[in-house]
PDB file of N, CA and C in Angstrom:
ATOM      1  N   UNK A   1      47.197  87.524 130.511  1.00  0.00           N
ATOM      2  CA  UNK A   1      47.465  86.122 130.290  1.00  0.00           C
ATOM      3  C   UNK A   1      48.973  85.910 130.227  1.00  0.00           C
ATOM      4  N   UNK A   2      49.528  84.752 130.910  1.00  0.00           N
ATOM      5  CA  UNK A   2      51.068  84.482 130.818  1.00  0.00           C
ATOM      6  C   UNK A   2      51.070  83.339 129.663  1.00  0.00           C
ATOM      7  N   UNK A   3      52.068  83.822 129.087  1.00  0.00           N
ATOM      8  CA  UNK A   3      52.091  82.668 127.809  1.00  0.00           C
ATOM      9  C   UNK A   3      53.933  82.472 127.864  1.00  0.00           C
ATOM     10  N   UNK A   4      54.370  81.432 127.872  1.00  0.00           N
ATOM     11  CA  UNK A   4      55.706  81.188 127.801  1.00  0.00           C
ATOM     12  C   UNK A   4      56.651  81.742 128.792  1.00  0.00           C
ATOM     13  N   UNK A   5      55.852  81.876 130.207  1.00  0.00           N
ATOM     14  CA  UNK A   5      56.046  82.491 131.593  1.00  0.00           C
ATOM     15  C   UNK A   5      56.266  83.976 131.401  1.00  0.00           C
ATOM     16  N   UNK A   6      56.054  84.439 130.294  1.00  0.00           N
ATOM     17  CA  UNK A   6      55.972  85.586 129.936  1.00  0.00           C
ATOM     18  C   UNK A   6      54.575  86.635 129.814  1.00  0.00           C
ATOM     19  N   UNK A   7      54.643  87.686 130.552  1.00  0.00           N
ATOM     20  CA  UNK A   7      53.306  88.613 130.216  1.00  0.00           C
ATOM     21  C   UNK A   7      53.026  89.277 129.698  1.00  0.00           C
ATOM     22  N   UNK A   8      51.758  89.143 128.895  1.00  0.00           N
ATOM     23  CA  UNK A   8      51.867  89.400 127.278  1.00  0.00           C
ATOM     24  C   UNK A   8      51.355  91.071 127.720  1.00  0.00           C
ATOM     25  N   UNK A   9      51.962  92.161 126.708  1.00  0.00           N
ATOM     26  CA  UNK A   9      51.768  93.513 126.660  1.00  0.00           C
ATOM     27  C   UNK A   9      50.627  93.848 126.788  1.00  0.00           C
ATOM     28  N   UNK A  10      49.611  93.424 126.256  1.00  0.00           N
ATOM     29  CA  UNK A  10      48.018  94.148 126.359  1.00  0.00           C
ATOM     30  C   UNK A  10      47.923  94.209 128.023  1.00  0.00           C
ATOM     31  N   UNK A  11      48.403  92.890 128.447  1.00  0.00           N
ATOM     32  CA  UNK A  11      47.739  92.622 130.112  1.00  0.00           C
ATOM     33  C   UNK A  11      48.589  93.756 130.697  1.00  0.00           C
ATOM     34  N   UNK A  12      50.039  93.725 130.768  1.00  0.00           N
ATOM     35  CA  UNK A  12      50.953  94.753 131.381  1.00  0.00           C
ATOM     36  C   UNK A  12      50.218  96.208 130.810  1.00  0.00           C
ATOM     37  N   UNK A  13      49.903  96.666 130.273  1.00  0.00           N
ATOM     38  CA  UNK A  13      49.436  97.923 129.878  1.00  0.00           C
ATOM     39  C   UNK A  13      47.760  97.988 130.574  1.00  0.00           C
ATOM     40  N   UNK A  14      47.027  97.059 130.524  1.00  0.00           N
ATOM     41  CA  UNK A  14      45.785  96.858 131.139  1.00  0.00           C
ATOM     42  C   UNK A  14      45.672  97.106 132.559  1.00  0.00           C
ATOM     43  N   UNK A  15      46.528  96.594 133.092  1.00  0.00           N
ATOM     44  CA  UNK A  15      46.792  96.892 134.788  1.00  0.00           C
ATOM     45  C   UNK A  15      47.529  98.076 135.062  1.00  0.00           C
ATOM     46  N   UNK A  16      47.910  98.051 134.160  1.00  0.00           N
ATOM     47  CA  UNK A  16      49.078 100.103 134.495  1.00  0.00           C
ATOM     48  C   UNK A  16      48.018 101.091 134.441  1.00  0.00           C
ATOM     49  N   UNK A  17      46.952 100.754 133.457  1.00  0.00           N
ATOM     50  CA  UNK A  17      45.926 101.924 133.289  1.00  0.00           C
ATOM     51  C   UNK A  17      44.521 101.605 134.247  1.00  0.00           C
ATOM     52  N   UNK A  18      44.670 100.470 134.430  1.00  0.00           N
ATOM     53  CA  UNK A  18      43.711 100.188 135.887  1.00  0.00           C
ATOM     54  C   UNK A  18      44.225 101.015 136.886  1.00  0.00           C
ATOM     55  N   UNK A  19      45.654 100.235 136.964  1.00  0.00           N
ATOM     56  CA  UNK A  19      46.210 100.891 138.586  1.00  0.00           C
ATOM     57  C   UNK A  19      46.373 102.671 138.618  1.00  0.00           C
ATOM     58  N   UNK A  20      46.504 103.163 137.316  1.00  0.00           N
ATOM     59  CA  UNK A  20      46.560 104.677 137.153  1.00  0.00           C
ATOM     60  C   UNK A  20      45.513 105.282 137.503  1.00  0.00           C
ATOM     61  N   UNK A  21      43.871 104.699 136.866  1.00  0.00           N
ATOM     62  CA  UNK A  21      42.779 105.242 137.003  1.00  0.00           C
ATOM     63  C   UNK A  21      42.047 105.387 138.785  1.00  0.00           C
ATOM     64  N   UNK A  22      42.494 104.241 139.142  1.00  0.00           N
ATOM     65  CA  UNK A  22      42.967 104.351 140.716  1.00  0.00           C
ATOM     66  C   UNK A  22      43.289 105.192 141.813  1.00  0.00           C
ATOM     67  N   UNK A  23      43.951 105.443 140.950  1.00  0.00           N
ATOM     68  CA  UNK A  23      44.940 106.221 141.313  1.00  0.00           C
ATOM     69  C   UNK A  23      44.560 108.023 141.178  1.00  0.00           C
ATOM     70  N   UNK A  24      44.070 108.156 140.017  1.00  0.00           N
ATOM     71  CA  UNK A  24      43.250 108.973 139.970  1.00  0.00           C
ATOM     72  C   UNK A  24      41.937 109.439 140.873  1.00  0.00           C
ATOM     73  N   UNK A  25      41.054 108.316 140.921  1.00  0.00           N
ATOM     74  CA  UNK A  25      40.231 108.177 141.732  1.00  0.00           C
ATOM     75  C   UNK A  25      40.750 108.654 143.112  1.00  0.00           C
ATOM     76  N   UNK A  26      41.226 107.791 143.497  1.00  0.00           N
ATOM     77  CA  UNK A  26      41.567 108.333 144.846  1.00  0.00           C
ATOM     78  C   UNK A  26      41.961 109.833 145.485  1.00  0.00           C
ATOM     79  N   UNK A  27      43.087 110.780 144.157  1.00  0.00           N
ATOM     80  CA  UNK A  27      43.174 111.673 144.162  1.00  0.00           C
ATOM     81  C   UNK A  27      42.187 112.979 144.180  1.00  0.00           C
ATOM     82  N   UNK A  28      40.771 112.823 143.102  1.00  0.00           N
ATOM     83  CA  UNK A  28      40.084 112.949 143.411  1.00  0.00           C
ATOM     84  C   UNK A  28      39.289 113.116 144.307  1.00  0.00           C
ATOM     85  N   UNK A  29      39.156 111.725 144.990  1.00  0.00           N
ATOM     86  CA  UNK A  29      38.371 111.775 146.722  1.00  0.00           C
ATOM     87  C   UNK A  29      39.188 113.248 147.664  1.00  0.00           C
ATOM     88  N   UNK A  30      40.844 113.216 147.251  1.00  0.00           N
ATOM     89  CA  UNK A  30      41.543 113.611 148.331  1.00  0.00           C
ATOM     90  C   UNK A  30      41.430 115.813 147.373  1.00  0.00           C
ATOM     91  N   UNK A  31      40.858 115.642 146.787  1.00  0.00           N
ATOM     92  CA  UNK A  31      41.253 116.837 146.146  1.00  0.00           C
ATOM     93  C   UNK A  31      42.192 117.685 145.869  1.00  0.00           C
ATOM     94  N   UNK A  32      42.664 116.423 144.928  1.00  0.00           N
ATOM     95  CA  UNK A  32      44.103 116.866 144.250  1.00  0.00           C
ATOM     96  C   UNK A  32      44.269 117.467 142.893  1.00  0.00           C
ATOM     97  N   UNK A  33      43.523 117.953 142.695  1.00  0.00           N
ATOM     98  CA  UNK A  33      43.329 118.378 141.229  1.00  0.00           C
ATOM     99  C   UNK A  33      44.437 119.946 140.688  1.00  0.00           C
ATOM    100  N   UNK A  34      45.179 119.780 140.012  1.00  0.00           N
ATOM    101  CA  UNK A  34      44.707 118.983 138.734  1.00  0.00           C
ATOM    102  C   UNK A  34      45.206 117.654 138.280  1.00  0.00           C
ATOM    103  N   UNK A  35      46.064 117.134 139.851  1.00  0.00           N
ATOM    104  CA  UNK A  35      46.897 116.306 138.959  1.00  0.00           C
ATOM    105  C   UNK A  35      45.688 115.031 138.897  1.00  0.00           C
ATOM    106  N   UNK A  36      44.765 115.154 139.660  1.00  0.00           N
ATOM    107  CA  UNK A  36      43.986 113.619 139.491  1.00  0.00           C
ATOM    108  C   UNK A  36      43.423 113.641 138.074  1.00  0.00           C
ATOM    109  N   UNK A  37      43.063 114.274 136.904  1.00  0.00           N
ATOM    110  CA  UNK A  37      43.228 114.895 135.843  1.00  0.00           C
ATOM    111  C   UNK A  37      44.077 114.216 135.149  1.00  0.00           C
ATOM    112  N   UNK A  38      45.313 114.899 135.186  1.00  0.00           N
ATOM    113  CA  UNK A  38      46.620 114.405 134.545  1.00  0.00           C
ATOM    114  C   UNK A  38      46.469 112.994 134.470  1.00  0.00           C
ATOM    115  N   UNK A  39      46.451 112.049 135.590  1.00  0.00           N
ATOM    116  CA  UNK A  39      45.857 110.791 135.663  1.00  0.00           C
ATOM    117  C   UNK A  39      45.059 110.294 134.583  1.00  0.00           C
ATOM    118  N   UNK A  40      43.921 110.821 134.939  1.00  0.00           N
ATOM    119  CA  UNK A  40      41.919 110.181 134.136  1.00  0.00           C
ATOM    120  C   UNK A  40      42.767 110.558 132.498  1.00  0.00           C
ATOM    121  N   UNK A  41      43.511 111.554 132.309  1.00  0.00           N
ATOM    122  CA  UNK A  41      43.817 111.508 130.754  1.00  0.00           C
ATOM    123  C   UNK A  41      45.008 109.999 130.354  1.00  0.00           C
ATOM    124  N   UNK A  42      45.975 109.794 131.182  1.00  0.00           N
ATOM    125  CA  UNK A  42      46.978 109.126 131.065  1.00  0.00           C
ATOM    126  C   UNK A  42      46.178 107.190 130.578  1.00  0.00           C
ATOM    127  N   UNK A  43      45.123 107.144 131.855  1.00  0.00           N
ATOM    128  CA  UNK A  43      44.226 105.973 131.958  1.00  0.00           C
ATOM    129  C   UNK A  43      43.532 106.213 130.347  1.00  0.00           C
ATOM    130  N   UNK A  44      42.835 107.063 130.277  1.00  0.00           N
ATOM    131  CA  UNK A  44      42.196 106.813 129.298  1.00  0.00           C
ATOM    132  C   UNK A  44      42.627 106.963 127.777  1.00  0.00           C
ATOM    133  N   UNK A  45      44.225 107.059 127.787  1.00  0.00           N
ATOM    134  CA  UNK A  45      44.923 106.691 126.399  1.00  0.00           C
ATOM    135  C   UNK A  45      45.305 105.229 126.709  1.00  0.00           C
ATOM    136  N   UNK A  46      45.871 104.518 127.786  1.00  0.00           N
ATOM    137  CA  UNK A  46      46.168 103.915 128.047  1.00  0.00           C
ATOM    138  C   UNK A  46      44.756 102.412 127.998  1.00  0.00           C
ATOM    139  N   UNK A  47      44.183 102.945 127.988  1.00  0.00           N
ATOM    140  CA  UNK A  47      42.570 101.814 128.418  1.00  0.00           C
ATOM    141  C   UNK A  47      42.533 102.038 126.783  1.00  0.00           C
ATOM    142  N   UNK A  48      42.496 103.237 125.863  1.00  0.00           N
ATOM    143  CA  UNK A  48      42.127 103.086 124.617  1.00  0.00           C
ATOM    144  C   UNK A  48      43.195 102.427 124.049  1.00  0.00           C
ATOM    145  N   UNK A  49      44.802 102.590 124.581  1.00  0.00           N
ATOM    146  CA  UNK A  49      45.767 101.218 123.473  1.00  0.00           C
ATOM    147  C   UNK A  49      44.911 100.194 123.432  1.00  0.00           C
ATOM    148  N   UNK A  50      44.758  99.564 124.907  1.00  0.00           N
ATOM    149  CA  UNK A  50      44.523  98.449 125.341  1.00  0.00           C
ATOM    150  C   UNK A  50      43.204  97.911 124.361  1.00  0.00           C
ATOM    151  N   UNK A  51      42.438  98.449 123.610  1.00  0.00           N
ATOM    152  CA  UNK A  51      41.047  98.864 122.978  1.00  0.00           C
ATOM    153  C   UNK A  51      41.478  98.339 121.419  1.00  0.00           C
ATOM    154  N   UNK A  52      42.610  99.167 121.155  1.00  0.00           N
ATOM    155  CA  UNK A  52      43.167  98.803 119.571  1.00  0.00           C
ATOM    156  C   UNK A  52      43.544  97.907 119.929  1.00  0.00           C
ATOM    157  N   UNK A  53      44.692  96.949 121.121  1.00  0.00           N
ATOM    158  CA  UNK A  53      45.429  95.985 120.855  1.00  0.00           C
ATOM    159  C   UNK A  53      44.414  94.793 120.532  1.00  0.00           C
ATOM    160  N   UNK A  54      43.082  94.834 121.341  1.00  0.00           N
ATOM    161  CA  UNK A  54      42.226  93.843 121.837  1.00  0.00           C
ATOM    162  C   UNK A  54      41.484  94.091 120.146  1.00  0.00           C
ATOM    163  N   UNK A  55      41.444  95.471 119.634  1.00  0.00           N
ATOM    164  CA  UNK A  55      40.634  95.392 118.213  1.00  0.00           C
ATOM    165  C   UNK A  55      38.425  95.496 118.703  1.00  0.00           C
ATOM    166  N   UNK A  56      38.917  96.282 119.931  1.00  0.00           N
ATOM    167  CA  UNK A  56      37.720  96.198 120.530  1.00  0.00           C
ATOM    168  C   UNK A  56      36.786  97.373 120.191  1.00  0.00           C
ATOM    169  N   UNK A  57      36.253  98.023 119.648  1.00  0.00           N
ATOM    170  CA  UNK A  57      35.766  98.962 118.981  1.00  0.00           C
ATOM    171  C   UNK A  57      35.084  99.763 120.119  1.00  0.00           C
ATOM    172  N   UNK A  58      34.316  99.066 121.072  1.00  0.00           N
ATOM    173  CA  UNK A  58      33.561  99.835 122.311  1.00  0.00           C
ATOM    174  C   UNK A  58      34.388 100.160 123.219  1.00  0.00           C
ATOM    175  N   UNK A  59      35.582  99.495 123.431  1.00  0.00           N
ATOM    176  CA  UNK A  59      36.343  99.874 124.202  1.00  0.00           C
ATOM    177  C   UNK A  59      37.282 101.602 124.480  1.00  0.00           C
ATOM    178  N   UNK A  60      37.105 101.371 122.756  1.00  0.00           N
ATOM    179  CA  UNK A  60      37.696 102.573 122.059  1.00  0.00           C
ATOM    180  C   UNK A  60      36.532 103.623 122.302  1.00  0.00           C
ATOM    181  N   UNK A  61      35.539 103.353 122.331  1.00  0.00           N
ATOM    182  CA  UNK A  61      34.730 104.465 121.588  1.00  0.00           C
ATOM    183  C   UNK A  61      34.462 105.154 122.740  1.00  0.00           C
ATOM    184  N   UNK A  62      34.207 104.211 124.000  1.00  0.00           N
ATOM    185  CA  UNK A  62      34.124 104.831 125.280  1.00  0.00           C
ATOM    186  C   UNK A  62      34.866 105.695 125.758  1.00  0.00           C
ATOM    187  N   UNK A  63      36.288 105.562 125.350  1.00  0.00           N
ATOM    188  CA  UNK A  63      37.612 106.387 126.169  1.00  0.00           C
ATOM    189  C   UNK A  63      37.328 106.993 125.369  1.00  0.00           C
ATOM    190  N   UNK A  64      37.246 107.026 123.812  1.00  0.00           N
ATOM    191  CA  UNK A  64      37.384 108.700 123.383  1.00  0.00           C
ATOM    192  C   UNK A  64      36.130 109.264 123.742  1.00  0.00           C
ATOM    193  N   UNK A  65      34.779 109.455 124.131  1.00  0.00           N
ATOM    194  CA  UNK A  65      33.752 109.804 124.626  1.00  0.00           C
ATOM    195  C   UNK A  65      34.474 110.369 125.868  1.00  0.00           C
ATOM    196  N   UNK A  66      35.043 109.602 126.677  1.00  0.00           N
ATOM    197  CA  UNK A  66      35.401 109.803 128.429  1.00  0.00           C
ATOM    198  C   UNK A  66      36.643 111.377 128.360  1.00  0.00           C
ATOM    199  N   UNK A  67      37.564 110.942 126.780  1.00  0.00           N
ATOM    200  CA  UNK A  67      38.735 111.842 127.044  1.00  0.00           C
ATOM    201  C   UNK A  67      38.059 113.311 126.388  1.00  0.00           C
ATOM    202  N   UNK A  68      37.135 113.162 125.676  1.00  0.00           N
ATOM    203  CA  UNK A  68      36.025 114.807 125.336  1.00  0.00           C
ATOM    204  C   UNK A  68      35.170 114.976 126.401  1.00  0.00           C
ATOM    205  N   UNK A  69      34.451 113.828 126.735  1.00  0.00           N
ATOM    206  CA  UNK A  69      33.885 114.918 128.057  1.00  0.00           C
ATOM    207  C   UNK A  69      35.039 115.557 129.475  1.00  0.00           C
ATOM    208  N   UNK A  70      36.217 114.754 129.479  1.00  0.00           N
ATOM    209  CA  UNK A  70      37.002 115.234 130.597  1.00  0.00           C
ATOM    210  C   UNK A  70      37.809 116.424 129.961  1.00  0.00           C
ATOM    211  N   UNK A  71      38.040 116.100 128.727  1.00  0.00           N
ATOM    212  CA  UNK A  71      39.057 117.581 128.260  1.00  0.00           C
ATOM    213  C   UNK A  71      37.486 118.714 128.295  1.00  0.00           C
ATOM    214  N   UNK A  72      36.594 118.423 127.862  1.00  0.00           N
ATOM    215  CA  UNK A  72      35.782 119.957 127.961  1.00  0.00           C
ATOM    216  C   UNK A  72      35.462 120.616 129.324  1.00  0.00           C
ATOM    217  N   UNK A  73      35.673 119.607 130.259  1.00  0.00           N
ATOM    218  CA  UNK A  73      35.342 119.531 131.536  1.00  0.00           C
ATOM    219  C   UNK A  73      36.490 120.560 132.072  1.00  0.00           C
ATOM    220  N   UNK A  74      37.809 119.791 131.688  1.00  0.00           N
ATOM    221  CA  UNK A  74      38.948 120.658 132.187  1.00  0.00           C
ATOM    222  C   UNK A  74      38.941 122.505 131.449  1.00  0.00           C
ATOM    223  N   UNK A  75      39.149 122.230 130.177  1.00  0.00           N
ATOM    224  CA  UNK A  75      39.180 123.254 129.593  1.00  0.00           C
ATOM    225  C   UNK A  75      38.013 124.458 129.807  1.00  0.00           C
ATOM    226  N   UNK A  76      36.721 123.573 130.355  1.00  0.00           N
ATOM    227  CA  UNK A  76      35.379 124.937 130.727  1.00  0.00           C
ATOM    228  C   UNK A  76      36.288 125.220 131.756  1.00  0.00           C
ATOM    229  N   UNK A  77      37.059 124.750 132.940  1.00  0.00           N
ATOM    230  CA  UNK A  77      37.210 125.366 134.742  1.00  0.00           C
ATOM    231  C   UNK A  77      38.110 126.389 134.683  1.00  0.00           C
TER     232      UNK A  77
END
């Protein structure tokens, strides 16, 4: 949301961790690992700020669910 032609932090941080997870994704497809990894962790601290700023509790609960199954994921390979 722009408020005072200005864009408020949750949104700027919301689209950085969109455009990261993306970004990830794609890496993925291309089999880039580990950095598509490095990514899915970066998104999913980034999606969980976005979680506290919003005070969203599911938002939160999901990324930390997403960042234990991807760290056990990494850490079993």
């Amino acid at each position: 949301m722009v408020q005072n032609g200005k864009i408020q932090t949750v949104d700027a941080v919301k689209w950085l961790a969109t455009a990261v997870q993306l970004v990830g994704y794609g890496m993925k497809g291309l089999n880039l690992t580990p950095y598509n990894i490095y990514l899915f962790f970066l998104g999913i601290f980034l999606w969980f700020a976005v979680g506290c700023m919003w005070k969203d509790k599911a938002i939160m609960v999901v990324h930390v669910g997403a960042f234990v199954s991807l760290l056990g994921g990494y850490l079993n390979s």
